[in-house]
Protein backbone atom coordinates (compact mmCIF):
# COMPACT_ATOMS: atom_id res chain seq x y z
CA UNK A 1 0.00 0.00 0.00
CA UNK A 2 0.94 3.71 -0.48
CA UNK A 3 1.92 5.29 2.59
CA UNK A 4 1.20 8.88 2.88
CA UNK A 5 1.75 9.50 6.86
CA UNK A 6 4.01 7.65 8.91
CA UNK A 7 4.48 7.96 12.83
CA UNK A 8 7.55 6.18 14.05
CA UNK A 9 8.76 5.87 18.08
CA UNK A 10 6.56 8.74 18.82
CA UNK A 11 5.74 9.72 22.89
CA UNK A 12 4.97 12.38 24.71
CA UNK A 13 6.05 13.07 28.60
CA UNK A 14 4.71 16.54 30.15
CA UNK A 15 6.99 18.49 32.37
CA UNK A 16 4.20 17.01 35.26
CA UNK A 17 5.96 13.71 34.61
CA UNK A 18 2.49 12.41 32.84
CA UNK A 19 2.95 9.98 29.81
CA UNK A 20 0.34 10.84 27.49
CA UNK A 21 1.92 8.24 24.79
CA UNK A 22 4.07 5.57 24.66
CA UNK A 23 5.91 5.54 21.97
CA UNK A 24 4.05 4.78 18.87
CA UNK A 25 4.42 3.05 15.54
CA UNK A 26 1.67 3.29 12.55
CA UNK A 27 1.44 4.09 8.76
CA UNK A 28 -1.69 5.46 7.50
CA UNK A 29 -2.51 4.53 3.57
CA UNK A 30 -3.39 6.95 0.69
CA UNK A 31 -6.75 7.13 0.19
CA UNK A 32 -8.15 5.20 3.23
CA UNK A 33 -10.75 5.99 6.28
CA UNK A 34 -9.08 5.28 9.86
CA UNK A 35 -10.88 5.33 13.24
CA UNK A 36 -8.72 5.90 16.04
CA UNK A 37 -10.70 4.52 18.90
CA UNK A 38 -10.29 5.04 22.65
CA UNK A 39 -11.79 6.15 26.02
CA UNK A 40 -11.79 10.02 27.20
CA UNK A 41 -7.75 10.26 28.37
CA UNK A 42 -6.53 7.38 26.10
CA UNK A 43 -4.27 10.23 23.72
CA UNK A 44 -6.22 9.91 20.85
CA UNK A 45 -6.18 13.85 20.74
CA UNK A 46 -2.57 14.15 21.88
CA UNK A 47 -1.23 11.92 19.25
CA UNK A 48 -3.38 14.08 16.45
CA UNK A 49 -2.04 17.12 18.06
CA UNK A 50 1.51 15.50 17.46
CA UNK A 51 1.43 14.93 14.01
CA UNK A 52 -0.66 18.18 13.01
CA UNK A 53 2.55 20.17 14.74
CA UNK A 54 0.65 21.28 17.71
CA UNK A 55 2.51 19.49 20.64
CA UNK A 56 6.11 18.79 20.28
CA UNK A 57 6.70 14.60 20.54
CA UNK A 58 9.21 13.97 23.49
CA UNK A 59 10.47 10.68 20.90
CA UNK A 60 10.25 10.18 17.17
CA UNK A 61 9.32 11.28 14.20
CA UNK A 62 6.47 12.19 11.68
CA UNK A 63 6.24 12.27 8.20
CA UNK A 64 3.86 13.39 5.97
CA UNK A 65 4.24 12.98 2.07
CA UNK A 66 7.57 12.39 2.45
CA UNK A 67 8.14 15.86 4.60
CA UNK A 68 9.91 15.73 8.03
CA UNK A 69 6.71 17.19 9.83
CA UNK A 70 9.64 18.75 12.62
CA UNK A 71 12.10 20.51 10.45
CA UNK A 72 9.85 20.83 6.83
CA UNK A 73 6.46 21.60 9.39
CA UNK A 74 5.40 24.63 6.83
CA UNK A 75 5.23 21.43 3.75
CA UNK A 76 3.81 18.79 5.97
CA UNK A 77 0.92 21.06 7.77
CA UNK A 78 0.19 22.49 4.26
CA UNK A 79 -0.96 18.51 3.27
CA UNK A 80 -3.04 18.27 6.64
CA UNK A 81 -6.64 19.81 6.91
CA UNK A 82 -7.93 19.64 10.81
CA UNK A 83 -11.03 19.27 12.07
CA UNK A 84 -10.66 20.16 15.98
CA UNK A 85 -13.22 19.04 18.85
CA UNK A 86 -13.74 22.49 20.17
CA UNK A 87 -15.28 25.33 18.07
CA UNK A 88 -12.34 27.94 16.98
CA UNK A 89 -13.78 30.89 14.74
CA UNK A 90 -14.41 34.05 14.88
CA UNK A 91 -18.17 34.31 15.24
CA UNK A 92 -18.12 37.60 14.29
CA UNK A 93 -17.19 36.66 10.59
CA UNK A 94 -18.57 35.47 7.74
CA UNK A 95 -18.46 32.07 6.47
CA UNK A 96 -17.21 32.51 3.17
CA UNK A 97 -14.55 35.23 4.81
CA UNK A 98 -13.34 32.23 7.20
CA UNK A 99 -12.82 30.07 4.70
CA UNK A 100 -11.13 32.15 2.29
CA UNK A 101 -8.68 33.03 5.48
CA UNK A 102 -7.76 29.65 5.90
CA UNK A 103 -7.09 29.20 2.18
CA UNK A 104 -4.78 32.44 2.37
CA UNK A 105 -3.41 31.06 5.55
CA UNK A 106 -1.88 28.08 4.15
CA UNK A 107 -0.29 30.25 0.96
CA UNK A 108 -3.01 29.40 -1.38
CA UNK A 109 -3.39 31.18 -4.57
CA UNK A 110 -7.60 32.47 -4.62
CA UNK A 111 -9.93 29.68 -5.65
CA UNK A 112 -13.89 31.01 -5.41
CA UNK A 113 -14.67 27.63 -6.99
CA UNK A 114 -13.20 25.24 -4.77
CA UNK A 115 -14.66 27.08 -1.97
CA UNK A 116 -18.20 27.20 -3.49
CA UNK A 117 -17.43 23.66 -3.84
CA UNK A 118 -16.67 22.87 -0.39
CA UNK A 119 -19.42 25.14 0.93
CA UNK A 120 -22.07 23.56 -1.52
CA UNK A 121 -21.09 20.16 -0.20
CA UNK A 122 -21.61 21.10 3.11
CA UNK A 123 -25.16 22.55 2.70
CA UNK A 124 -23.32 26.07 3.35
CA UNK A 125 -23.38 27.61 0.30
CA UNK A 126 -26.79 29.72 1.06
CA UNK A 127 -25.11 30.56 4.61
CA UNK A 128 -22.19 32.07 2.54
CA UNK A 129 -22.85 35.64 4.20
CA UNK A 130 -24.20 34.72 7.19
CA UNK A 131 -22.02 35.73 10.19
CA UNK A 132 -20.41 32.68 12.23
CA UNK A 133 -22.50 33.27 15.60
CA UNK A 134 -25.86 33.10 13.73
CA UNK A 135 -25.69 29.59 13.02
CA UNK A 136 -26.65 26.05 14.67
CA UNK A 137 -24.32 24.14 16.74
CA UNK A 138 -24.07 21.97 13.57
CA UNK A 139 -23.86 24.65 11.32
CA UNK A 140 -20.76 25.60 13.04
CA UNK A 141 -19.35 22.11 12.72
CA UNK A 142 -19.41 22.07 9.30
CA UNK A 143 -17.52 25.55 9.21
CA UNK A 144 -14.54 23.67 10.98
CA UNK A 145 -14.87 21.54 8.31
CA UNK A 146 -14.82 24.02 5.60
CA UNK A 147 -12.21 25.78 7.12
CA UNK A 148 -9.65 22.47 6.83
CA UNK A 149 -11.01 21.90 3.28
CA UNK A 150 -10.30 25.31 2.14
CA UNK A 151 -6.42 24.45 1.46
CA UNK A 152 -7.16 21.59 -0.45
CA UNK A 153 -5.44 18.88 1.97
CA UNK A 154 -4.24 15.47 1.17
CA UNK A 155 -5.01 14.04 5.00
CA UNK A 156 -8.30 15.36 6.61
CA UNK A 157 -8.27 15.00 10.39
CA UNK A 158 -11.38 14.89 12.34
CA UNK A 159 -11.42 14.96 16.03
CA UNK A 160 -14.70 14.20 17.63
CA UNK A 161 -16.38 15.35 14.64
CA UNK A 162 -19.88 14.45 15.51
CA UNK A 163 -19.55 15.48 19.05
CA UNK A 164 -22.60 17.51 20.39
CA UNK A 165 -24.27 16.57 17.08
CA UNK A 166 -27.81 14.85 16.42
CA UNK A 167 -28.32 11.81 14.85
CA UNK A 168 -29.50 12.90 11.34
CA UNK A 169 -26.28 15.43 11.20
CA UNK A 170 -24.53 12.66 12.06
CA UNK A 171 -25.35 10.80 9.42
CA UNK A 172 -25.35 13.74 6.79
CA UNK A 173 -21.22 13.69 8.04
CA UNK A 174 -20.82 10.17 7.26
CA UNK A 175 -22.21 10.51 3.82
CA UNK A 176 -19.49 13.60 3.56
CA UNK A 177 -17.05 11.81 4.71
CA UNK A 178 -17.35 9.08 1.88
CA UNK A 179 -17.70 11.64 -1.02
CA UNK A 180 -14.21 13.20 0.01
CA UNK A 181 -12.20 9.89 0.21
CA UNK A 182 -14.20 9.13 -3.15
CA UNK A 183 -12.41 12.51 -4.45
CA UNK A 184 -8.69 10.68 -3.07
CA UNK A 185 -8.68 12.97 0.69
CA UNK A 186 -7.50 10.04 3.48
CA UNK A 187 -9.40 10.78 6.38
CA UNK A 188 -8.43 10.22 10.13
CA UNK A 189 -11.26 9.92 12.48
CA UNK A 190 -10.71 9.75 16.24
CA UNK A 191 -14.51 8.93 18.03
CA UNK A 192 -16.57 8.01 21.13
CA UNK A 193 -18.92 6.56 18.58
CA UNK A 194 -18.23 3.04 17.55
CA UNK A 195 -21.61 3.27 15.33
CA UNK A 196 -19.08 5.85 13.33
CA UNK A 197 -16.37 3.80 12.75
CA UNK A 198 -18.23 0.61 12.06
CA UNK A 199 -20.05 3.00 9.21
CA UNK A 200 -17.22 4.66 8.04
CA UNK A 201 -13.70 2.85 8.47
CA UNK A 202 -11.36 1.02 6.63
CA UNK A 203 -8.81 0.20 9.38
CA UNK A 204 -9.40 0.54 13.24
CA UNK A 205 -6.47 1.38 15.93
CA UNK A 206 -7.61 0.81 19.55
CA UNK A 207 -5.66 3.57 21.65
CA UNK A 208 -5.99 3.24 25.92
CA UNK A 209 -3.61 5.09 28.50
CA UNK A 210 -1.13 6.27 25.50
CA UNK A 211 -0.91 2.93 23.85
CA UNK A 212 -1.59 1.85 20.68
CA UNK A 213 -3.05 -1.59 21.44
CA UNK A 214 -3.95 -3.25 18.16
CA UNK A 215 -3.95 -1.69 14.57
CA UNK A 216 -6.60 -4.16 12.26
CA UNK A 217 -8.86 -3.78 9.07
CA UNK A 218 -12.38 -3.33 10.00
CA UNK A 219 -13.42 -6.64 8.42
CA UNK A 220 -10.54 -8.30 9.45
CA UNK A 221 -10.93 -7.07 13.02
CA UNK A 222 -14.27 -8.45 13.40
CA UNK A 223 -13.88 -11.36 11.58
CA UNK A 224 -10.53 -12.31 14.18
CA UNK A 225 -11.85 -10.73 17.52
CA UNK A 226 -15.99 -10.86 17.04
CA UNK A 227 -17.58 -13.29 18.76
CA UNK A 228 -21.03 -14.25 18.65
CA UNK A 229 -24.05 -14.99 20.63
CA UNK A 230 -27.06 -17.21 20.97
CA UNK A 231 -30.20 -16.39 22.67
CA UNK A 232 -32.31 -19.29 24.36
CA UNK A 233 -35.72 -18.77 25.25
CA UNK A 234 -36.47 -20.72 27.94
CA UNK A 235 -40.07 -22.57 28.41
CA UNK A 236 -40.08 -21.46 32.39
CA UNK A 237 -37.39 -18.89 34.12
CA UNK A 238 -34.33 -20.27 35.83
CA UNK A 239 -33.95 -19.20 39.28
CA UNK A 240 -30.35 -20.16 39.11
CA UNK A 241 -27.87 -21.34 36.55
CA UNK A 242 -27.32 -25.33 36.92
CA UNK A 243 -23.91 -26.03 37.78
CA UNK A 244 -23.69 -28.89 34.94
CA UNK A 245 -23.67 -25.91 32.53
CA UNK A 246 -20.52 -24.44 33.73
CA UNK A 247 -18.52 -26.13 31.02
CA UNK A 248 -20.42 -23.04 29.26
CA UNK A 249 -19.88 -19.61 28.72
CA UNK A 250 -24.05 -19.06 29.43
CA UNK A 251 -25.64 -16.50 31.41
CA UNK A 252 -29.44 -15.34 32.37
CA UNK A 253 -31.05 -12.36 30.74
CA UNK A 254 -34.61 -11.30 30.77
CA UNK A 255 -35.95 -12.00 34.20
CA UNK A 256 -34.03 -15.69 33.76
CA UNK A 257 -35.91 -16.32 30.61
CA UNK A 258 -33.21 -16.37 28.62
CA UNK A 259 -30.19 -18.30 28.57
CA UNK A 260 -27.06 -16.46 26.59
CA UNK A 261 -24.49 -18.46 25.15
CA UNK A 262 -21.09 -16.45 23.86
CA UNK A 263 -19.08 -18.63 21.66
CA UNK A 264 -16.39 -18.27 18.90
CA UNK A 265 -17.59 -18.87 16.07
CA UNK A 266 -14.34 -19.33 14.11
CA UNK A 267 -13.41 -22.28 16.61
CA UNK A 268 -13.52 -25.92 15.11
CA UNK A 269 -16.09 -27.07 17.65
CA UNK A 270 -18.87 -23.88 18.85
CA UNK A 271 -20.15 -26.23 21.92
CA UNK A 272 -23.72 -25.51 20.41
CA UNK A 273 -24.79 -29.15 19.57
CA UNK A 274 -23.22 -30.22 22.99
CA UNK A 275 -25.05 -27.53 25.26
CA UNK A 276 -28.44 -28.65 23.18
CA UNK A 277 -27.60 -31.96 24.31
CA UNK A 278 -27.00 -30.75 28.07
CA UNK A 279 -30.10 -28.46 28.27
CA UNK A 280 -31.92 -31.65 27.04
CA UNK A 281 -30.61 -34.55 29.90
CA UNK A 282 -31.55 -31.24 32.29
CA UNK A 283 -34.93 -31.28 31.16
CA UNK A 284 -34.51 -27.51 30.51
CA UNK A 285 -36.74 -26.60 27.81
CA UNK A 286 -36.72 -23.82 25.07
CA UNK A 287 -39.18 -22.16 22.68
CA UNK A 288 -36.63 -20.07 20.21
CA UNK A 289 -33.29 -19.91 19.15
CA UNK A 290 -31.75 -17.00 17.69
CA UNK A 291 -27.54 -16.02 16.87
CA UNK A 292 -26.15 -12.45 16.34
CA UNK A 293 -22.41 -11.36 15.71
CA UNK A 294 -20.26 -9.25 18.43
CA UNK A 295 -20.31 -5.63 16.77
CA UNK A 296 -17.22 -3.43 16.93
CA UNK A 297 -17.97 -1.88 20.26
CA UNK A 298 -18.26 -5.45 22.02
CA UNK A 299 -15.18 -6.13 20.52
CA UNK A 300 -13.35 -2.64 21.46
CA UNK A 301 -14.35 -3.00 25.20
CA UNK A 302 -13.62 -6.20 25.26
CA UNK A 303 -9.92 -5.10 24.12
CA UNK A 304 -9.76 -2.39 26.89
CA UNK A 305 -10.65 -4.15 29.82
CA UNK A 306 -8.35 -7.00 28.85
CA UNK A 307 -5.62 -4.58 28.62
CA UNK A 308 -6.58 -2.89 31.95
CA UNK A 309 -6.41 -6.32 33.72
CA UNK A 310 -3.41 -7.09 32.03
């Protein structure tokens, strides 16, 4: 694959003596969606700071198509558009004056179309006037976003970009998100939302207390680490799990009405046919069967709290 960012031994240690990142390895791929997932704290925001030029790594390096983002930072930052968490505008402007500011800011020559472009894609164009403190709390988001389009980046980070959003802007972002990588933009994503990343990413990277913990293909990822489950429905509630069924990873659900099996389905032998079997001799009868697959966020805290108990 075609590399266009590369991170390589990069941590950071404030003064305070805090380790916000181990050091940290990973290549991002032309053209592709990533999720960086973790919990509030984990560095997700620390590491994007790092290799936008914001905070100074205490180890490594970055580079960004082929630029030294420490000692060529003017050509690396010029190929990276940022999306930040917290609004940072001047609400007393225009929209189409704060984009064309950002454009000028990263030495751009004037380009009305590419900014009608990017405000038209956006559902901004008719806002164009409109001064910055008028608009929605969505609205707004979608200036940050036109604001780190304006330049015409190669990598488009997005930090919490649905944050504080509802559910059919959400959506409306996704859809956004697809058309740029269609138009060759690679797009980093940190999130809370594992909904997002299941929608919209290629490869996942699973960050927790400054570590990078795993670094997989979506499909990949879920096809390795998902799990799934089957739902029993019991003829009568269980007061109590039988101890003959602790050979099984079951539990009761549903005022003990159900009986949840979690198995691996990739496994030679799932232990279905045998717990049947078992539930049968018991004289433990069922009405309905029914089997699901893990989804990414069963998988992602399943990776967390492993690694805290580790």
């Amino acid at each position: 694959m075609d590399s266009i960012l590369s991170v390589a031994g990069v941590s950071k240690t404030y003064a305070s003596g805090q380790h916000a990142l181990q050091p940290i390895d990973l290549s991002i791929n032309r053209g592709e969606i990533f999720a960086l997932l973790g919990p509030n704290g984990a560095g997700k925001t620390t590491l994007i700071s790092i290799i936008c030029g914001i905070v100074t790594p205490t180890t490594g390096s970055v580079t960004v198509l082929g630029h030294d983002a420490l000692t060529d930072f003017r050509s690396a930052r010029r190929a990276i558009g940022l999306v930040p968490q917290e609004l940072s505008v001047d609400m007393f402007e225009t929209v189409i004056a704060t984009v064309r500011f950002s454009r000028r800011l990263f030495g751009r020559g004037a380009n009305e179309a590419h900014l009608e472009q990017v405000l038209r894609d956006l559902s901004l164009w008719d806002k164009r006037d409109a001064k910055i403190m008028t608009l929605s709390g969505g609205m707004k988001r979608r200036v940050l976003i036109a604001k780190a389009l304006a330049h015409e980046p190669d990598i488009l980070f997005l930090d919490e970009p649905t944050a504080g959003v509802d559910v059919a802007l959400r959506r409306d972002m996704w859809k956004l998100v697809h058309r740029l990588r269609e138009k060759g933009t690679t797009i980093i994503l940190t999130t809370h939302y594992i909904e997002e990343a299941e929608e919209m990413a290629d490869r996942v990277g699973v960050i927790n207390k400054g570590q990078l913990i795993l670094v997989e293909g979506k499909a990949e990822l879920m096809k390795k680490l998902g799990k799934r489950q089957m739902l029993i429905s019991l003829q009568e509630p269980l007061s109590t799990l039988p101890a003959a069924l602790s050979d099984w990873d079951v539990s009761l659900e549903n005022d003990d009405r159900t009986l949840r099996y979690v198995f691996d389905a990739q496994a030679e032998h799932t232990g279905i046919p045998s717990l049947l079997r078992k539930l049968g001799e018991l004289g433990i009868g069922f009405k309905d069967l029914e089997t699901s697959k893990s989804s990414l966020e069963d998988i992602f805290v399943d990776l967390v709290e492993k690694k805290d108990a580790a």
